[in-house]
N, C-alpha and C. Protein backbone atom coordinates (compact mmCIF):
# COMPACT_ATOMS: atom_id res chain seq x y z
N UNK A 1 -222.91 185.23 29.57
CA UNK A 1 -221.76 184.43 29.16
C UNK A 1 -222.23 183.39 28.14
N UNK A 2 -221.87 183.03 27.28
CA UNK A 2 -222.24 182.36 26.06
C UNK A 2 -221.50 180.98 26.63
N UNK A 3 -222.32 179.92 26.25
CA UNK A 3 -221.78 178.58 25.87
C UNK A 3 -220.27 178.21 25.41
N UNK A 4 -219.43 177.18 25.93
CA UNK A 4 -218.08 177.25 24.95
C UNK A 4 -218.61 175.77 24.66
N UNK A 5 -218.58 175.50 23.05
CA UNK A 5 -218.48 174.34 22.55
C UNK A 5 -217.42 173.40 21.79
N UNK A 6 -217.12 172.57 22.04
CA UNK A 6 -216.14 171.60 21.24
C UNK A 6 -216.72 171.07 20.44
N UNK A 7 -216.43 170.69 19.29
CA UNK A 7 -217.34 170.71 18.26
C UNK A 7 -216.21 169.31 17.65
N UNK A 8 -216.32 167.58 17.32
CA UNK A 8 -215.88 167.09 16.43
C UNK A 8 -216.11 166.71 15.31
N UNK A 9 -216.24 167.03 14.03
CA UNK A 9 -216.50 166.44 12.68
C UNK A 9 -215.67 167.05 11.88
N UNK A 10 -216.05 167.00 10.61
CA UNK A 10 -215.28 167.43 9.52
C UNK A 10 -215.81 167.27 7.92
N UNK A 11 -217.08 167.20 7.91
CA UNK A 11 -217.94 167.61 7.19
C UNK A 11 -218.83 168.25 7.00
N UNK A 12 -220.05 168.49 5.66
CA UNK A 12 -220.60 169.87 5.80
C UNK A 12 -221.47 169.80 6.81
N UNK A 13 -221.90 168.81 7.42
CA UNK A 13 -222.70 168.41 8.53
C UNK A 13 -222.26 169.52 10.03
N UNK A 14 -220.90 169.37 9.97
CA UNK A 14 -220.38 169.61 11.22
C UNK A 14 -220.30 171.29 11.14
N UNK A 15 -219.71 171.56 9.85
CA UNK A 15 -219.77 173.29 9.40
C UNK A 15 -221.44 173.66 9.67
N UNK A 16 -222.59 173.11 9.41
CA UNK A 16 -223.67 173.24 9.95
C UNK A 16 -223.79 173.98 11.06
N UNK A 17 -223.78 172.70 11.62
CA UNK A 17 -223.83 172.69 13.63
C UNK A 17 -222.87 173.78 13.75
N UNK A 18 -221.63 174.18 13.60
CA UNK A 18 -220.98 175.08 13.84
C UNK A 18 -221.40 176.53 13.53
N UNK A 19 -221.89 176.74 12.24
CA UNK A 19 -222.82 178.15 12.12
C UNK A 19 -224.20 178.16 12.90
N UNK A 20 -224.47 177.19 12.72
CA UNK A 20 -226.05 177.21 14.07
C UNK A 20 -225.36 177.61 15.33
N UNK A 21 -224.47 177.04 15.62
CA UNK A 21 -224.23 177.25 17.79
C UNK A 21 -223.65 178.63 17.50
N UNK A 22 -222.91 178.95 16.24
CA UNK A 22 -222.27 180.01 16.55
C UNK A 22 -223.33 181.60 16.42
N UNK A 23 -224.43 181.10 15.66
CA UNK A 23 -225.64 182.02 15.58
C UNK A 23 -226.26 181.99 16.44
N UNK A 24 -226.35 181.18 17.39
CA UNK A 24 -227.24 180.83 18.62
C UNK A 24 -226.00 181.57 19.69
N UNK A 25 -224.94 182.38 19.53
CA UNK A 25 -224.38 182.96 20.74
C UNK A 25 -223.07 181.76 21.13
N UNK A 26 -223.10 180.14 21.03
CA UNK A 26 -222.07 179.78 21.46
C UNK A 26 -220.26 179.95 20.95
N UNK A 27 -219.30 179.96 21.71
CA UNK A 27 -218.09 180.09 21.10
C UNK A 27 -217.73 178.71 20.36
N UNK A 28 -217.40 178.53 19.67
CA UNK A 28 -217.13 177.01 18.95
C UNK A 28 -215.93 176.93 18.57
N UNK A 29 -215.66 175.66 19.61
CA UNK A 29 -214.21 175.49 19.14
C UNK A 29 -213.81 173.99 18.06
N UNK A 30 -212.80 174.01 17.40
CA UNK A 30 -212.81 172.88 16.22
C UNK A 30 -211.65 172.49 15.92
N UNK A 31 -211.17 171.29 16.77
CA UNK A 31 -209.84 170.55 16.73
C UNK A 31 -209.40 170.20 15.17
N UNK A 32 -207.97 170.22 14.99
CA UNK A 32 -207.94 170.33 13.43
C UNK A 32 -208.31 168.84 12.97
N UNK A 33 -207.23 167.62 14.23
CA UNK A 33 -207.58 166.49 14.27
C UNK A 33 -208.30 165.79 15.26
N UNK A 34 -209.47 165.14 15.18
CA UNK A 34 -209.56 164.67 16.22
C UNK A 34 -209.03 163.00 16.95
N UNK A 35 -207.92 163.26 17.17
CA UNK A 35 -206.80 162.68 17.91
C UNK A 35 -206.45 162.63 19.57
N UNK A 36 -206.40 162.12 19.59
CA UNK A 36 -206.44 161.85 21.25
C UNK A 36 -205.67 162.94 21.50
N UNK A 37 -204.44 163.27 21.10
CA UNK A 37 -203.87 164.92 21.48
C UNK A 37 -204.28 165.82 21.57
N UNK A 38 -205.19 166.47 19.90
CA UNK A 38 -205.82 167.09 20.07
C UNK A 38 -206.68 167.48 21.09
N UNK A 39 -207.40 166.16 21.22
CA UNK A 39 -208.70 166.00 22.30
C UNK A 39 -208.22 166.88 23.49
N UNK A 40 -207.23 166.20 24.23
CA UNK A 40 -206.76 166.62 25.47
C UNK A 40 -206.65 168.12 24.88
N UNK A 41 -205.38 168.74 24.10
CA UNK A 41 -205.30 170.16 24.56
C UNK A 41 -206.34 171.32 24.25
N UNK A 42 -207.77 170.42 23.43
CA UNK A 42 -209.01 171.19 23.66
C UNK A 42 -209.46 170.81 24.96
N UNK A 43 -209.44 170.62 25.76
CA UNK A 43 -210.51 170.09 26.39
C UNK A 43 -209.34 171.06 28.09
N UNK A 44 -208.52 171.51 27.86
CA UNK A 44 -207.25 171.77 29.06
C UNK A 44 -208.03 173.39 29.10
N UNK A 45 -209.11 173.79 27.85
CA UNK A 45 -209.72 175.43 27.94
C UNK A 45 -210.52 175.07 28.71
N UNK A 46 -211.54 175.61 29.34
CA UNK A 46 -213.01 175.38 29.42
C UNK A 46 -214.08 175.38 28.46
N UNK A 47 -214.95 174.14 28.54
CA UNK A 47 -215.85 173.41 27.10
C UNK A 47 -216.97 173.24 28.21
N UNK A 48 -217.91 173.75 27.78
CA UNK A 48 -219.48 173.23 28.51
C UNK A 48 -219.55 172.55 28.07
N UNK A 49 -219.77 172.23 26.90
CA UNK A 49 -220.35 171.34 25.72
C UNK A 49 -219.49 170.55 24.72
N UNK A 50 -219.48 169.13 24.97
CA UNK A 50 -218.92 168.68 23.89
C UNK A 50 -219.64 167.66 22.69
N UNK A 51 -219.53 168.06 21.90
CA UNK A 51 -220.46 168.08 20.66
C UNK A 51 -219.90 166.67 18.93
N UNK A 52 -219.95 165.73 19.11
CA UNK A 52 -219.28 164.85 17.79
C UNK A 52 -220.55 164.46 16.95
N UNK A 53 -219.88 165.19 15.44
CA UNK A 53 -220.75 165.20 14.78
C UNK A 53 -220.71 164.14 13.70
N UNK A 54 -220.75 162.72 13.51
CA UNK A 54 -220.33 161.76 12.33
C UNK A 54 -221.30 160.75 11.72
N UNK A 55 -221.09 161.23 10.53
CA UNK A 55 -222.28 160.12 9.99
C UNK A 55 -222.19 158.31 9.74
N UNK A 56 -221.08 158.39 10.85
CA UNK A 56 -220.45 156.85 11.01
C UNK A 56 -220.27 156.57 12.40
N UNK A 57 -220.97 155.46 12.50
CA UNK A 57 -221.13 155.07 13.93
C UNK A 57 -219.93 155.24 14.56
N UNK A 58 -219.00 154.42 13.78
CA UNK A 58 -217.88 153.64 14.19
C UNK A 58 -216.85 155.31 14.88
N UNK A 59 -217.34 155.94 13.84
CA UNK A 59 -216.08 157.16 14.00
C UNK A 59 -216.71 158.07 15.30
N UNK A 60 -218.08 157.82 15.17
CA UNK A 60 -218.92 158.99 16.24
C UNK A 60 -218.67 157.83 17.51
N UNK A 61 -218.31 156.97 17.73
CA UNK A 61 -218.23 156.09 19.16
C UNK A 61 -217.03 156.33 19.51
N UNK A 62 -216.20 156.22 18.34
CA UNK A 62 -214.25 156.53 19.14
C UNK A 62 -214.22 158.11 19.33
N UNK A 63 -214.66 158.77 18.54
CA UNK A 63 -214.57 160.49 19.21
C UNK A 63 -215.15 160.31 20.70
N UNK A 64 -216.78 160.01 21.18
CA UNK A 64 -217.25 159.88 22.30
C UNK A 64 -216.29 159.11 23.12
N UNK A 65 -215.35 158.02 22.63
CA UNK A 65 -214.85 157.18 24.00
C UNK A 65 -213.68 158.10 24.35
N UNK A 66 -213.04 158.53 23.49
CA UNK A 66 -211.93 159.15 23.78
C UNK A 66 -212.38 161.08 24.75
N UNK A 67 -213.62 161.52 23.68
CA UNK A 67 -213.99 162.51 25.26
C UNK A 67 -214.40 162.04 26.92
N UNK A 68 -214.81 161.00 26.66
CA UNK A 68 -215.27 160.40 28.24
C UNK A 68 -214.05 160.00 28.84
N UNK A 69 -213.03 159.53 28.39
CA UNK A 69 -212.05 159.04 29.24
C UNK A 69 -211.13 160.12 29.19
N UNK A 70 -210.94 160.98 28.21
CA UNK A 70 -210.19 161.95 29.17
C UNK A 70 -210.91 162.74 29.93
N UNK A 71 -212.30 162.93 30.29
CA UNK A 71 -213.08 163.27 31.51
C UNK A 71 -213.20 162.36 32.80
N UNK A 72 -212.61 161.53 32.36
CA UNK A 72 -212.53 160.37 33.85
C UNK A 72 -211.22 160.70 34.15
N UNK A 73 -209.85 160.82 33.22
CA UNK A 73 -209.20 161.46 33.93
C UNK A 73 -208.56 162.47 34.42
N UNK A 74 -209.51 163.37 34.05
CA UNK A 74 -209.15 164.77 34.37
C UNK A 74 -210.11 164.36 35.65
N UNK A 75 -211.24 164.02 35.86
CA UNK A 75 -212.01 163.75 36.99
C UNK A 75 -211.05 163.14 37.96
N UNK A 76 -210.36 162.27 37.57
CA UNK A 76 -209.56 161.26 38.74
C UNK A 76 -208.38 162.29 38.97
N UNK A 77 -207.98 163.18 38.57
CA UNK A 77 -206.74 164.41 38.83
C UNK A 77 -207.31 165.39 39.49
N UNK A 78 -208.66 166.03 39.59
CA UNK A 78 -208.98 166.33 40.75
C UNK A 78 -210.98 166.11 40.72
N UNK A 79 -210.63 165.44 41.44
CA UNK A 79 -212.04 164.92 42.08
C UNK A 79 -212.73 165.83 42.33
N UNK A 80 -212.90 166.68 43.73
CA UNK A 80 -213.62 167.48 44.16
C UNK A 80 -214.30 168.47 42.95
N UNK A 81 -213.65 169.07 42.08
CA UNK A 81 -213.82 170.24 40.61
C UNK A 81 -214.75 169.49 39.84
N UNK A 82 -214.66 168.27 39.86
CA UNK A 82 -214.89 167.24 38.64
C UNK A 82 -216.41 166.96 39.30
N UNK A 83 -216.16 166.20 40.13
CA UNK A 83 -217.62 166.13 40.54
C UNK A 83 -218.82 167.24 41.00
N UNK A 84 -218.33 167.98 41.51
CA UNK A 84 -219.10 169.33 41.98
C UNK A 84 -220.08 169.81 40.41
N UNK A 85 -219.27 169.80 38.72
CA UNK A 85 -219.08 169.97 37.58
C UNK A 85 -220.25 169.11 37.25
N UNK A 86 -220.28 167.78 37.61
CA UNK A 86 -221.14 166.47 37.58
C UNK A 86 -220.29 165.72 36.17
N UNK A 87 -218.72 165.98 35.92
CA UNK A 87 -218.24 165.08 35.20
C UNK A 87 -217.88 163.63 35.48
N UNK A 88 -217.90 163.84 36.61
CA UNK A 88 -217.12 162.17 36.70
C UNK A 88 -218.64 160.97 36.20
C-alpha cells in the first residue's frame, strides 16, 4: 500500500516534492487552495502524511496551524480512532 500524502505549496518547490513522493510510490494529493475549507475536505480522505511546503515562515506556520487544529478536532469527534492513530 503506498503512502497517501497531502501536499501544501504552490511553487516550483512544492511541484518538486510532489514528483519526488510521487516517484518514491506515494499518492499525492494537492488542495487547489490552501484554505481552511479546503484543508478540511482533504483531510475527510485518508492522508498519512501531511506535508507544507513554503519558503515563508509566516505562510508555512498558518498552513501547519490550521492542519493541527483540524486534527484536534477531528481527534475531539472521535477520540478512541484518533488516538489509537497517535493524532491527538
Amino acid at each position: 500500500m503506498s503512502t497517501r500524502l497531502l501536499l501544501f505549496g504552490d511553487d516550483e518547490l512544492t511541484t518538486a516534492v510532489a514528483d519526488y513522493a510521487t516517484a518514491w510510490g506515494a499518492r499525492v494529493g494537492r488542495p487547489a487552495a490552501p484554505s481552511a475549507e479546503a484543508l478540511g475536505k482533504a483531510l475527510e480522505h485518508d492522508v498519512d502524511v501531511v506535508v507544507v511546503v513554503s519558503r515563508e515562515d509566516i505562510q508555512a506556520l498558518r498552513h501547519a496551524l490550521l492542519v493541527y487544529a483540524r486534527a484536534r478536532h477531528s481527534a475531539s469527534s472521535a477520540p478512541a480512532q484518533a488516538l489509537s492513530d497517535g493524532v491527538a
